[in-house]
Protein backbone atom coordinates (compact mmCIF):
# COMPACT_ATOMS: atom_id res chain seq x y z
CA UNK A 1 -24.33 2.99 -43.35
CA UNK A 2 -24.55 -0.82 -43.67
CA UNK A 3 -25.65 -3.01 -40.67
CA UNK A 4 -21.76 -4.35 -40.63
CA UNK A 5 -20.82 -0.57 -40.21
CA UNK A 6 -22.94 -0.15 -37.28
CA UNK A 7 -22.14 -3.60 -35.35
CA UNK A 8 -18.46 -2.54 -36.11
CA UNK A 9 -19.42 0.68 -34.46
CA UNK A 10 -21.10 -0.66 -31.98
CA UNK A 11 -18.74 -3.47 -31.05
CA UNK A 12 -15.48 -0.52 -30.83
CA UNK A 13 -17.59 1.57 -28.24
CA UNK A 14 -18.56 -1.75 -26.22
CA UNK A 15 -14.73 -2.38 -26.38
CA UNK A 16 -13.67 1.27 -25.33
CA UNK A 17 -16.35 1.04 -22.94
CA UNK A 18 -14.73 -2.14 -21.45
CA UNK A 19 -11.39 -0.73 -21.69
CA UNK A 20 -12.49 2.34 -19.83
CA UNK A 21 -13.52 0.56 -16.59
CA UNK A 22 -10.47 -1.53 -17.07
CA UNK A 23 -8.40 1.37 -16.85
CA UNK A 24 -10.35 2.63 -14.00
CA UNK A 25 -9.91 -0.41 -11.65
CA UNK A 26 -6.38 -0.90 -12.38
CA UNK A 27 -6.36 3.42 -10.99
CA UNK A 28 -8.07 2.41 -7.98
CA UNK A 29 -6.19 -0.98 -7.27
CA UNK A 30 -2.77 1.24 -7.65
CA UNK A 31 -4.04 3.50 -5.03
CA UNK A 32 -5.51 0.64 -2.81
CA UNK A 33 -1.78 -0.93 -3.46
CA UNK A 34 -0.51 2.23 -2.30
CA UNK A 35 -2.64 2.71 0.47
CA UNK A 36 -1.44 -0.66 1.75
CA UNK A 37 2.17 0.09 1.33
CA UNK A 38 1.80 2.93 3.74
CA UNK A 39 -0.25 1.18 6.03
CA UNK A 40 2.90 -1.79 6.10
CA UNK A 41 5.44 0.57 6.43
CA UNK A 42 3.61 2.49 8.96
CA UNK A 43 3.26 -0.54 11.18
CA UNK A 44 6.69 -1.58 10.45
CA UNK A 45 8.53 2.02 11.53
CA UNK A 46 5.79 1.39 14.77
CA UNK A 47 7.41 -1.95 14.88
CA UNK A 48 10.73 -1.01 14.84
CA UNK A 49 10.06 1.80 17.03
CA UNK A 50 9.03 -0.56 19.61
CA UNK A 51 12.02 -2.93 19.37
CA UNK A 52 14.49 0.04 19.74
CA UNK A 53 12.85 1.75 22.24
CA UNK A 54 12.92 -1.60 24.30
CA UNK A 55 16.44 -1.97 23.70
CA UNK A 56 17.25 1.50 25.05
CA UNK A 57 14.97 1.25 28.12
CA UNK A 58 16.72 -2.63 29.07
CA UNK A 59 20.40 -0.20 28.20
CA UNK A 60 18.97 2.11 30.76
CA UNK A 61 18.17 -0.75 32.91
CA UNK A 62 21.72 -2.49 32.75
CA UNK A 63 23.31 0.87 33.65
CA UNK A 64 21.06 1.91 36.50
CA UNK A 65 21.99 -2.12 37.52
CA UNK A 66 25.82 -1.01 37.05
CA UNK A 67 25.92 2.22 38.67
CA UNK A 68 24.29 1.03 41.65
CA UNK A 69 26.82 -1.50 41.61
CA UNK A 70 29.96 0.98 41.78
């Protein structure tokens, strides 16, 4: 095997090497990534919880106000 052989060889397992933990951030950004969507839509749907549930308790309100007005 000639020394250009073995840099070759050397040089394509650095690179798959690289590629490798490439490959394995880009995994665990995806799931990070993912793991933040949830989290946003989590506090979202808590957000929007919250706003509806207000609504329905100030409806409640109004029509207590109106029935004890009748």
């Amino acid at each position: 095997m000639s020394r250009m052989q073995i840099i070759e060889i050397l040089q394509t397992s650095q690179a798959c090497e690289i590629t490798s933990d490439i490959v394995q951030r880009v995994q665990t950004e995806r799931k990070n990534l993912e793991k933040l969507k949830e989290s946003i839509q989590n506090l979202v749907d808590v957000d929007v919880f919250d706003k509806v549930y207000g609504a329905v308790q100030r409806l409640k309100k109004i029509e207590d106000n109106f029935d004890e007005g009748t």
